[in-house]
N, C-alpha and C. Protein backbone atom coordinates (compact mmCIF):
# COMPACT_ATOMS: atom_id res chain seq x y z
N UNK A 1 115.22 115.93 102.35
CA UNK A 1 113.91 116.29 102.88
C UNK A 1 114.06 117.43 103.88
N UNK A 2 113.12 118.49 103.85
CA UNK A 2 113.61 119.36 104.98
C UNK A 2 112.38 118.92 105.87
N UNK A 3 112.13 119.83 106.81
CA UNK A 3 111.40 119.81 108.20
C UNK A 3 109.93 119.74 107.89
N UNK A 4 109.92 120.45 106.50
CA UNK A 4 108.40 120.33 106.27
C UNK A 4 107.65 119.12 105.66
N UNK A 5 109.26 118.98 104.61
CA UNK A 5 108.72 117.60 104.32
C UNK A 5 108.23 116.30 105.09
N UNK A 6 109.28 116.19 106.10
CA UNK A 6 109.28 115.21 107.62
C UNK A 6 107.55 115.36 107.61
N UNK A 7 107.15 116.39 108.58
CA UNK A 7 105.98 116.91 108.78
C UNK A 7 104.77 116.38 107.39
N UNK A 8 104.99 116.46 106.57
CA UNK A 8 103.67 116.14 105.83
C UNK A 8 104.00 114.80 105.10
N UNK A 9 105.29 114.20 105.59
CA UNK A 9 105.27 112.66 105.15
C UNK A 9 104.92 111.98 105.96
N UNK A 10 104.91 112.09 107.34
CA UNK A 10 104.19 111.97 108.39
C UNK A 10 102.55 111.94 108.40
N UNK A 11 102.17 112.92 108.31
CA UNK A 11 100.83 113.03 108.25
C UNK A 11 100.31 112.36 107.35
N UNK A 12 100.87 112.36 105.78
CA UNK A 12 100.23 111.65 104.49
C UNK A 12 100.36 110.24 105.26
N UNK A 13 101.34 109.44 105.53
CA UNK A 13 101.44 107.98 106.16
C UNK A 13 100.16 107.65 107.52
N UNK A 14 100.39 108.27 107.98
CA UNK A 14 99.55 108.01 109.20
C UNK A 14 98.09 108.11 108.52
N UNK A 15 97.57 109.48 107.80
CA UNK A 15 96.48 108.89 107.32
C UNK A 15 96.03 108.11 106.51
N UNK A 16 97.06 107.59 105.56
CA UNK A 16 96.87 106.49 104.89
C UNK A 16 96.81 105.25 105.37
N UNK A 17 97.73 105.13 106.36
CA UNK A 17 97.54 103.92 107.12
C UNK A 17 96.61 103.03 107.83
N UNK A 18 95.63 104.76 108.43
CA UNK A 18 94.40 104.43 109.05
C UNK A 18 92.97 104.35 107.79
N UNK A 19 93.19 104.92 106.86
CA UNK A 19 92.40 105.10 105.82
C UNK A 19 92.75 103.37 105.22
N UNK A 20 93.89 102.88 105.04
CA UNK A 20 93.95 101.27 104.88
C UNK A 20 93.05 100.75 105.35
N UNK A 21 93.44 100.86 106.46
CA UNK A 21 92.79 99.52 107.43
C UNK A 21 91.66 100.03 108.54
N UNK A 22 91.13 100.93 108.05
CA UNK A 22 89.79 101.29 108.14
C UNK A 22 89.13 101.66 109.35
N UNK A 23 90.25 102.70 110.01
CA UNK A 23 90.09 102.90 111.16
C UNK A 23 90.11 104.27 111.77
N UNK A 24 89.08 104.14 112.68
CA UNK A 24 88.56 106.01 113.28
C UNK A 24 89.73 106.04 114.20
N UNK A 25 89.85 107.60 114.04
CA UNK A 25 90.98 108.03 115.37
C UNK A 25 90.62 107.40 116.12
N UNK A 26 89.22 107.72 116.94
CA UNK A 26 88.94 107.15 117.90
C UNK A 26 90.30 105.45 118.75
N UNK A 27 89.79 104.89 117.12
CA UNK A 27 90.51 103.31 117.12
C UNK A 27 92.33 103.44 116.86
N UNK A 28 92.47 104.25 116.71
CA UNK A 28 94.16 104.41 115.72
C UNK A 28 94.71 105.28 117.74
N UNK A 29 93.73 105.94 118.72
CA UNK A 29 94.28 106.17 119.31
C UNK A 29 94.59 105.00 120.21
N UNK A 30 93.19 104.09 120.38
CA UNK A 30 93.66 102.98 121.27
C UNK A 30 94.31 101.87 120.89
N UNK A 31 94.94 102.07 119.84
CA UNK A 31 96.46 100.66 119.49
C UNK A 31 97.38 101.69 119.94
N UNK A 32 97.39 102.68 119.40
CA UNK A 32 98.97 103.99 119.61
C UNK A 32 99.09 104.21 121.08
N UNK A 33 97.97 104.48 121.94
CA UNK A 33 98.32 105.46 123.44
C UNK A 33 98.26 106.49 123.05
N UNK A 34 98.56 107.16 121.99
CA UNK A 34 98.29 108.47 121.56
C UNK A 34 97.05 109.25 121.43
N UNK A 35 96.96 110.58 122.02
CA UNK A 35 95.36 110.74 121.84
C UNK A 35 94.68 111.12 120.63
N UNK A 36 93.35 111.09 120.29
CA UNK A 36 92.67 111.28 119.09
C UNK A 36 93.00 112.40 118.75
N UNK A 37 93.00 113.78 119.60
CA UNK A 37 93.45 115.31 119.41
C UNK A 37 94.41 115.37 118.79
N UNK A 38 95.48 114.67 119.28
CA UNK A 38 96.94 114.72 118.54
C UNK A 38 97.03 114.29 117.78
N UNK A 39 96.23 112.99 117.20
CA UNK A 39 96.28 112.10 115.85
C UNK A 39 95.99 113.11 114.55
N UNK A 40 94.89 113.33 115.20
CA UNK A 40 94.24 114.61 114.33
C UNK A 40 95.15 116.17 113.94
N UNK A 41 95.61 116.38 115.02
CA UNK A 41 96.80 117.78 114.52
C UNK A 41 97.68 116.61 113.94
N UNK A 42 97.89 115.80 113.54
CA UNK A 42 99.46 115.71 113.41
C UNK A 42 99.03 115.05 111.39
N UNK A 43 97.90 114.51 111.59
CA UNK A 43 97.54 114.51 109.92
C UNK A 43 97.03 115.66 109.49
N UNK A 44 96.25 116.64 110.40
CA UNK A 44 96.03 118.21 109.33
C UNK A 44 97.35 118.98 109.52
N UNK A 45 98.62 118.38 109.81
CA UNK A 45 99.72 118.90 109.89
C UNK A 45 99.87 120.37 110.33
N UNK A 46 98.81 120.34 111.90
CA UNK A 46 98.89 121.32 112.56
C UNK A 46 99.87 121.19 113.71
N UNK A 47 100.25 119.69 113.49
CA UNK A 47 101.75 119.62 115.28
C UNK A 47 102.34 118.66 114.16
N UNK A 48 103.49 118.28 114.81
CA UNK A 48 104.48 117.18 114.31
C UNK A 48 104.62 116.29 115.63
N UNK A 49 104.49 115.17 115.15
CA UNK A 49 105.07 114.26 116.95
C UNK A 49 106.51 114.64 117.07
N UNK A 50 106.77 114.46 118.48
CA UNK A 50 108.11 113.86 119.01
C UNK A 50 108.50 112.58 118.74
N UNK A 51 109.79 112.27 118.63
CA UNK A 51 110.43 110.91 118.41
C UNK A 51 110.07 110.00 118.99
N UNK A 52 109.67 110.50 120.24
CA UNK A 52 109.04 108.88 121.55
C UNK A 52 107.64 108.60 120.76
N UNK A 53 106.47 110.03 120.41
CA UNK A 53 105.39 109.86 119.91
C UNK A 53 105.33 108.64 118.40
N UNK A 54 106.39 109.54 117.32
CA UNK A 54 105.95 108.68 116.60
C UNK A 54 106.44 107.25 117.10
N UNK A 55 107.36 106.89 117.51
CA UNK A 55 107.57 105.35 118.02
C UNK A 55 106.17 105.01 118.33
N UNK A 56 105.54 105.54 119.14
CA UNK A 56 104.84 104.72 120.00
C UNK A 56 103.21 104.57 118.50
N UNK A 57 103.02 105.83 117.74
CA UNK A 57 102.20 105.37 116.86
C UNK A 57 102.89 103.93 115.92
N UNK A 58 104.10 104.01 115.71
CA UNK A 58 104.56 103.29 114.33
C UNK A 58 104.31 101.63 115.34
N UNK A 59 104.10 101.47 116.39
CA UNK A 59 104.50 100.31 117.33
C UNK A 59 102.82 100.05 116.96
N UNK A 60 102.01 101.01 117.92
CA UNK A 60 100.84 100.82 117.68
C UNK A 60 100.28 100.56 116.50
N UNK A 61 100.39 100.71 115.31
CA UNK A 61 100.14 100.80 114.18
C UNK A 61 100.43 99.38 113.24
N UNK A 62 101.86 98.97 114.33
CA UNK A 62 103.02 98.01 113.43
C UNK A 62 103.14 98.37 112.51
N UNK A 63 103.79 99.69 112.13
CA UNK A 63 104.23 99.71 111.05
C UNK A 63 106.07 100.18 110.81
N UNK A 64 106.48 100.34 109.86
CA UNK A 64 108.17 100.75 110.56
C UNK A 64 108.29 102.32 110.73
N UNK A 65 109.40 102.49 111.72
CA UNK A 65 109.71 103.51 111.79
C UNK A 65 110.07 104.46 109.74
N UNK A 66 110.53 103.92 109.84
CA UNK A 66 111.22 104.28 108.41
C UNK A 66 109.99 104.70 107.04
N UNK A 67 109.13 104.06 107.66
CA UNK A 67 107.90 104.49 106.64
C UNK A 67 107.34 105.82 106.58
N UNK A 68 107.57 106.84 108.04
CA UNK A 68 106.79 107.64 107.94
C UNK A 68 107.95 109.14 107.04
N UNK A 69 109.27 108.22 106.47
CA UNK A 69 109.66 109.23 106.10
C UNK A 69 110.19 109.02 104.62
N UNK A 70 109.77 107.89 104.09
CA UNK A 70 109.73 107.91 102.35
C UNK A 70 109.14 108.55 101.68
N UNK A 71 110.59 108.82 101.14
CA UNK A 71 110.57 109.99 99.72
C UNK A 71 110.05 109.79 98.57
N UNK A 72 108.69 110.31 98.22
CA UNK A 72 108.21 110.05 96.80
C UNK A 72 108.91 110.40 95.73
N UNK A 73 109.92 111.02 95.99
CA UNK A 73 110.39 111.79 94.90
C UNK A 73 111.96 110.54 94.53
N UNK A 74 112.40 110.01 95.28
CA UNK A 74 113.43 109.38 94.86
C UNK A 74 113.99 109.01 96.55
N UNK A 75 115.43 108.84 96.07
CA UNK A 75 116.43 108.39 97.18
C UNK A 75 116.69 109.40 98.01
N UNK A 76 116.26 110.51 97.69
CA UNK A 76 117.34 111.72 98.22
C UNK A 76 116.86 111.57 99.86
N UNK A 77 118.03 110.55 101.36
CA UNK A 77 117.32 110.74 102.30
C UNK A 77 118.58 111.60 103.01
N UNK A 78 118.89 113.17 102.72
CA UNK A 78 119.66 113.98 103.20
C UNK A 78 119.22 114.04 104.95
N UNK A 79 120.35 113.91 106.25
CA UNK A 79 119.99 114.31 107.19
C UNK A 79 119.22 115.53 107.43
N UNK A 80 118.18 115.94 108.10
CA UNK A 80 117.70 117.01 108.82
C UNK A 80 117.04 116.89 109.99
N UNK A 81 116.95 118.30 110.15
CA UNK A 81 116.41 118.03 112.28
C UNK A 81 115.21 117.99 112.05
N UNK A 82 115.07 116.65 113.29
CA UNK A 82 113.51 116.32 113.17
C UNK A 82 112.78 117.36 113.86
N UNK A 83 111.29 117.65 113.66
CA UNK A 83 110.41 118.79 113.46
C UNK A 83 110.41 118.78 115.08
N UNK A 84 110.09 119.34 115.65
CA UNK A 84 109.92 119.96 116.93
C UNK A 84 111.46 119.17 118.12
N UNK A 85 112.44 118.76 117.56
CA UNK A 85 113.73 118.72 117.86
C UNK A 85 114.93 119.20 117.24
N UNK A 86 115.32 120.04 117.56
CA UNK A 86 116.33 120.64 116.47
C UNK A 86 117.81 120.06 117.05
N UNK A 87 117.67 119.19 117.90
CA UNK A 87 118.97 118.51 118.72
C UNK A 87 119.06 117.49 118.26
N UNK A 88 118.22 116.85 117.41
CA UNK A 88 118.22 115.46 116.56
C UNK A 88 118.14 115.70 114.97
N UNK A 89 118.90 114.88 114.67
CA UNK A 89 118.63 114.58 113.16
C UNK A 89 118.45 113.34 112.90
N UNK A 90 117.90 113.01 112.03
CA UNK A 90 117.55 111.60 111.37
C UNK A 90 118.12 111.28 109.65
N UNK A 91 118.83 110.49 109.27
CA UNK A 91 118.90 110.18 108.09
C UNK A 91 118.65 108.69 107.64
N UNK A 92 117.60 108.31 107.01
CA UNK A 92 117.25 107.12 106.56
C UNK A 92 118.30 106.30 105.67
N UNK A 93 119.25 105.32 105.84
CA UNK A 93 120.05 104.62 105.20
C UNK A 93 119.79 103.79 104.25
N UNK A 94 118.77 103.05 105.01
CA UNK A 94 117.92 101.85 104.20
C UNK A 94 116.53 101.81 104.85
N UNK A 95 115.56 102.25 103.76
CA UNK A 95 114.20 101.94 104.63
C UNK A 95 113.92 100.67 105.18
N UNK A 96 113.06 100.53 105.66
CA UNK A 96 112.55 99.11 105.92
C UNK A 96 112.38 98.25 104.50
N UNK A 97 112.42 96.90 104.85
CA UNK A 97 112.91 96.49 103.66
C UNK A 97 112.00 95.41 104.60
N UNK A 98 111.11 94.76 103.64
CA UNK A 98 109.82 93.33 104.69
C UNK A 98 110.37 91.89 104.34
N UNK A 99 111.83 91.79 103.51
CA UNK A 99 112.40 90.38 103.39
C UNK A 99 113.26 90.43 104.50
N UNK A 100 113.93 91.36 104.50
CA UNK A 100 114.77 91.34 105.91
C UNK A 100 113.99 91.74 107.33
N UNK A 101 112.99 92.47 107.73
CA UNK A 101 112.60 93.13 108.26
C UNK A 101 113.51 94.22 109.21
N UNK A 102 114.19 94.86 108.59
CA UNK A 102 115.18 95.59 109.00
C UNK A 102 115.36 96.98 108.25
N UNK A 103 115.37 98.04 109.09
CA UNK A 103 115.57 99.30 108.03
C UNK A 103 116.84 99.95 109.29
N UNK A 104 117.66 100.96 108.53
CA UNK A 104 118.51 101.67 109.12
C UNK A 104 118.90 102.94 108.72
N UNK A 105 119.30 103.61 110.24
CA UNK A 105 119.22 105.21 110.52
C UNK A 105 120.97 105.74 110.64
N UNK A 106 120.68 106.98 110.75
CA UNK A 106 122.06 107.95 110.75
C UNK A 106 121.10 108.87 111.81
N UNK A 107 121.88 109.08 112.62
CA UNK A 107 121.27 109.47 113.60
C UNK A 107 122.33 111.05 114.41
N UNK A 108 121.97 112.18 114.38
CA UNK A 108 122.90 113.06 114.84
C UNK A 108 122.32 113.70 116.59
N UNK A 109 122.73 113.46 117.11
CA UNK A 109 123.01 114.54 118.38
C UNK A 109 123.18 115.52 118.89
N UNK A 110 123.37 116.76 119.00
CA UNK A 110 123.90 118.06 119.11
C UNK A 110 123.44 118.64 120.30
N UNK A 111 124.39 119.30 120.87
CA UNK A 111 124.27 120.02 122.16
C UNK A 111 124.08 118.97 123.56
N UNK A 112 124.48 118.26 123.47
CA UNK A 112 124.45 116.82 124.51
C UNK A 112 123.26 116.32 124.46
N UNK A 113 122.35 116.39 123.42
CA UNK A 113 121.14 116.03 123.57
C UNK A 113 120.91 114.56 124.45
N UNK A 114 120.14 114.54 125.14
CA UNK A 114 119.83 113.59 125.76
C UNK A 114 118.37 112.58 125.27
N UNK A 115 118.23 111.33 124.54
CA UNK A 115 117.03 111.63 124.45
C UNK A 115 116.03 110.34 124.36
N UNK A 116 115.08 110.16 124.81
CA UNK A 116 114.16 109.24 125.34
C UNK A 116 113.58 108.52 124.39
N UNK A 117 113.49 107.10 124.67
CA UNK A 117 112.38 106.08 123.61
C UNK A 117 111.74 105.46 124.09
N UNK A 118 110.27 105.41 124.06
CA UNK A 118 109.72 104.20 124.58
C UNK A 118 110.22 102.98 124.01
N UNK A 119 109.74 101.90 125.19
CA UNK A 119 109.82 100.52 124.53
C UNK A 119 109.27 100.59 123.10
N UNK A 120 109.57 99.82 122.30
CA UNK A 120 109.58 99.15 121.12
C UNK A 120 108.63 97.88 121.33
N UNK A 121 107.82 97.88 120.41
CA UNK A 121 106.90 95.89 120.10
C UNK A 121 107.88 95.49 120.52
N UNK A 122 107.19 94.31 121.32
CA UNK A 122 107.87 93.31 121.64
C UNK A 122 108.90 92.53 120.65
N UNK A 123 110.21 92.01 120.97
CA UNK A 123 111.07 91.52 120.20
C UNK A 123 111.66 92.04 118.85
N UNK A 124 111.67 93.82 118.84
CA UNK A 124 112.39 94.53 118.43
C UNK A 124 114.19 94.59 118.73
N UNK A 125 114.77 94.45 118.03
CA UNK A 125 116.19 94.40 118.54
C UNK A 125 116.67 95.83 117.83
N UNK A 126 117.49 96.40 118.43
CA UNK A 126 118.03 97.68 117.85
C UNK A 126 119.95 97.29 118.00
N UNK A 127 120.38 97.42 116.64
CA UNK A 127 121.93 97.70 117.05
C UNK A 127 122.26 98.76 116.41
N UNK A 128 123.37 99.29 117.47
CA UNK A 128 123.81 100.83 117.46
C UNK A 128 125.55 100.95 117.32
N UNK A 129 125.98 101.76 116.26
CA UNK A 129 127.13 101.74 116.16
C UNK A 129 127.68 103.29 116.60
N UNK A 130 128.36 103.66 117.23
CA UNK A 130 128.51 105.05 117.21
C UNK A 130 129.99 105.34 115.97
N UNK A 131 129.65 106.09 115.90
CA UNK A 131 130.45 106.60 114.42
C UNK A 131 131.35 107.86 115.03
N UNK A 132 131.25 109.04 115.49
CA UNK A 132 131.59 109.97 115.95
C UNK A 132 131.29 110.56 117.43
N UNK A 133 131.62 110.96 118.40
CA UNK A 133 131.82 111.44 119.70
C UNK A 133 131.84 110.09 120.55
N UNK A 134 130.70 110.39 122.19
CA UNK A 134 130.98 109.45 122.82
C UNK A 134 129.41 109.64 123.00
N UNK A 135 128.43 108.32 122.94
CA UNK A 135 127.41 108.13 123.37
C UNK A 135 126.81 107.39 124.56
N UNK A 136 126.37 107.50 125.20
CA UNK A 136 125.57 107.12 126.25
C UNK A 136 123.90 105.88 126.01
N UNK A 137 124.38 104.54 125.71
CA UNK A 137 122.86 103.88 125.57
C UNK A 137 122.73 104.06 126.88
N UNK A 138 121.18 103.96 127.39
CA UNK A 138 120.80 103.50 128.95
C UNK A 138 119.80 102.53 128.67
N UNK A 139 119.54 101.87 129.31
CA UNK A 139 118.42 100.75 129.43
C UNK A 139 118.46 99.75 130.52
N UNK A 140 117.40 99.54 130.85
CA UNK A 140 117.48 98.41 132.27
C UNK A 140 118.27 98.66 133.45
N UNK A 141 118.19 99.94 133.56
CA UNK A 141 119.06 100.78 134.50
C UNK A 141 120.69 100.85 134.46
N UNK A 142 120.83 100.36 133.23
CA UNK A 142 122.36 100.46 133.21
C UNK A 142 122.73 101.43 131.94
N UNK A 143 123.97 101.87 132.17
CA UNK A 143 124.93 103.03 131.31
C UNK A 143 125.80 101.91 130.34
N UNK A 144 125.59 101.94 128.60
CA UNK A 144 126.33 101.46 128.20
C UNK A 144 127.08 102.39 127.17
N UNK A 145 128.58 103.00 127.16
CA UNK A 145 129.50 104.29 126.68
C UNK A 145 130.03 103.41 126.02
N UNK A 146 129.58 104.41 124.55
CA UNK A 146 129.93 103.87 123.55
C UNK A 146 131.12 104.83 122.54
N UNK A 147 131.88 104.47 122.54
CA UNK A 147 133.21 105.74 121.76
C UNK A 147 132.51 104.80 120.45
N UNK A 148 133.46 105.92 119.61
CA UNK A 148 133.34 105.69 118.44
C UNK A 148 133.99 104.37 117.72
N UNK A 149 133.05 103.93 116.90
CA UNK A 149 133.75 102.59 116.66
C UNK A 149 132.85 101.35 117.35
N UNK A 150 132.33 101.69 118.95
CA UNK A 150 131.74 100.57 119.39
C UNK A 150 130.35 100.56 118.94
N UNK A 151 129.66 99.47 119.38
CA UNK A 151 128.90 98.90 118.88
C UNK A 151 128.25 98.09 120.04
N UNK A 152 126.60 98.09 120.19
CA UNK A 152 125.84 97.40 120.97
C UNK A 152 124.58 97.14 120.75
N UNK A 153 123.94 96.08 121.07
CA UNK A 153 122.44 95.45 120.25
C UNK A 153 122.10 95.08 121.39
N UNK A 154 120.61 95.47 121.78
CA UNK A 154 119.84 94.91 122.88
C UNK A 154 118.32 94.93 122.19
N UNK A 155 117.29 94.42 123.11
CA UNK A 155 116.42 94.33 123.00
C UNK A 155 115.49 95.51 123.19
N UNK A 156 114.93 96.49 122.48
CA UNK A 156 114.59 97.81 122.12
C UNK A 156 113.02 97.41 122.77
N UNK A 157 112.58 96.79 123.39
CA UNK A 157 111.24 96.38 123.91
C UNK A 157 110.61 97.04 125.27
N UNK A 158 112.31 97.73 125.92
CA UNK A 158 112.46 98.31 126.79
C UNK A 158 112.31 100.12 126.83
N UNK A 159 111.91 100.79 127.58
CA UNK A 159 112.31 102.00 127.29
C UNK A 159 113.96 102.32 127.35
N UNK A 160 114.21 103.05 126.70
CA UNK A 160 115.97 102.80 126.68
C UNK A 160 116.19 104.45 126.04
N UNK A 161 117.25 105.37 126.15
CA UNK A 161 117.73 106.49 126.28
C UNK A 161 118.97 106.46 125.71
N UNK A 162 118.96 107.42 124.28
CA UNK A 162 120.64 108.24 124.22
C UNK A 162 121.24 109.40 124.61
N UNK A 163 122.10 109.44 125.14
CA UNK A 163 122.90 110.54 125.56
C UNK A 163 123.67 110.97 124.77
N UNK A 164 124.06 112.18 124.18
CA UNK A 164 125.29 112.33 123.90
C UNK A 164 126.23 113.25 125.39
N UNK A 165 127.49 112.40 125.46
CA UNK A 165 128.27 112.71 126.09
C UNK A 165 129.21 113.64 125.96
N UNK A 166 129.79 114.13 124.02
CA UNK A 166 130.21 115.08 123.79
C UNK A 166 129.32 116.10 123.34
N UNK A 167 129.47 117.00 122.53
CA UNK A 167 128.59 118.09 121.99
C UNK A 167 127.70 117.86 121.22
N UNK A 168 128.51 116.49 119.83
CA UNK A 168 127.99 116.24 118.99
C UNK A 168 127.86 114.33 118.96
N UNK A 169 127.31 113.64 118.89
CA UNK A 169 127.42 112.88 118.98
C UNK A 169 126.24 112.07 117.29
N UNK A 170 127.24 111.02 116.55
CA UNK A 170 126.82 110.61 115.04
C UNK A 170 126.93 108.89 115.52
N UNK A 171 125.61 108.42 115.17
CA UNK A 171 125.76 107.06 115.28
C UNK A 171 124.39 106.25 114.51
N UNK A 172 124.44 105.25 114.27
CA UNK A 172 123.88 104.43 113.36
C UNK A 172 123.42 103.41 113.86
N UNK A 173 121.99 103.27 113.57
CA UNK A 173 120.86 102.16 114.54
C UNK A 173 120.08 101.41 113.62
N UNK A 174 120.21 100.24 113.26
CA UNK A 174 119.95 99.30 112.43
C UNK A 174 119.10 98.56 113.60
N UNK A 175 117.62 98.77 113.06
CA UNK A 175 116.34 98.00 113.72
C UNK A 175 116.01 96.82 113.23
N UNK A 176 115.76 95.66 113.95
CA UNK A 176 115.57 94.78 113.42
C UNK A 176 113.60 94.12 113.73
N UNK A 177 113.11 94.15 113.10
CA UNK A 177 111.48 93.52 113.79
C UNK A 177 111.28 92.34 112.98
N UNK A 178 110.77 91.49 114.33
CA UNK A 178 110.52 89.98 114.20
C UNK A 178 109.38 89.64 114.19
């Protein structure tokens, strides 16, 4: 998928979602926090959210992260930088899947990106494996450094932050919603 695709799989989801379940921006802004203006650029695919944004629609919404980036066309979920971050990449492993309720990411870093999440719905669990460099979880005011190889699962309900600590930093976040 490249950047554009991101961008208008995005938009097609979100308005379908609200076109589901039968709901005016107006209403789609007050579950999200997000405002109606932005709801609106981001389905006439005149903006793209940020990573904290879409969280906070896919939360509001309940729907998964992983949805707003299925490929009609097949499997093909090649990493690319997400649209108005070119310091992140995203690669979909396993979408959300509603027997497990669990979908999982490939996640890239570049240039020490540092970078922010809101809390997650309540009783979201996120585990994170880092694969390559050295990463930085934060949450609940604490630093948890993760080399490659380690591995840590907390409760994603929190606002919580990755760092990369080297240049590049590759790691893998398997969400779990209950």
């Amino acid at each position: 998928m490249s950047a554009d695709d991101i961008r208008n799989s995005i938009a097609d989801r979100l308005r379908t979602c609200r076109k589901e379940r039968e709901l005016s921006l107006d209403k789609a802004a007050l579950l999200t926090g997000v405002s109606k203006a932005m709801l609106g650029q981001i389905e006439r695919k005149e903006s793209a959210p940020t990573i904290a944004t879409l969280w906070k629609i896919a939360s509001g919404l309940d729907i998964s992260f992983s949805s707003f980036f299925e490929n009609k066309k097949g499997s093909d979920f090649r990493q690319v930088p997400f649209p108005n971050d070119q310091n992140m990449a995203i690669r979909v492993v396993f979408p959300f899947d509603a027997a497990t309720r669990m979908e999982m990411f490939e996640v890239t870093l570049t240039n020490r990106h540092h970078q922010r999440s809101p809390g997650h719905r309540f009783g979201v669990i996120e585990h994170t494996v880092t694969v390559s460099g050295i990463l930085d979880l934060i949450y609940e005011g604490r630093v948890h450094r993760l080399n490659p190889g380690q591995s840590h699962r907390f409760h994603a309900d929190v606002a919580h932050q990755y760092r990369a600590v080297t240049d590049t930093v590759v790691f893998q976040n398997i969400i779990c919603y209950t």
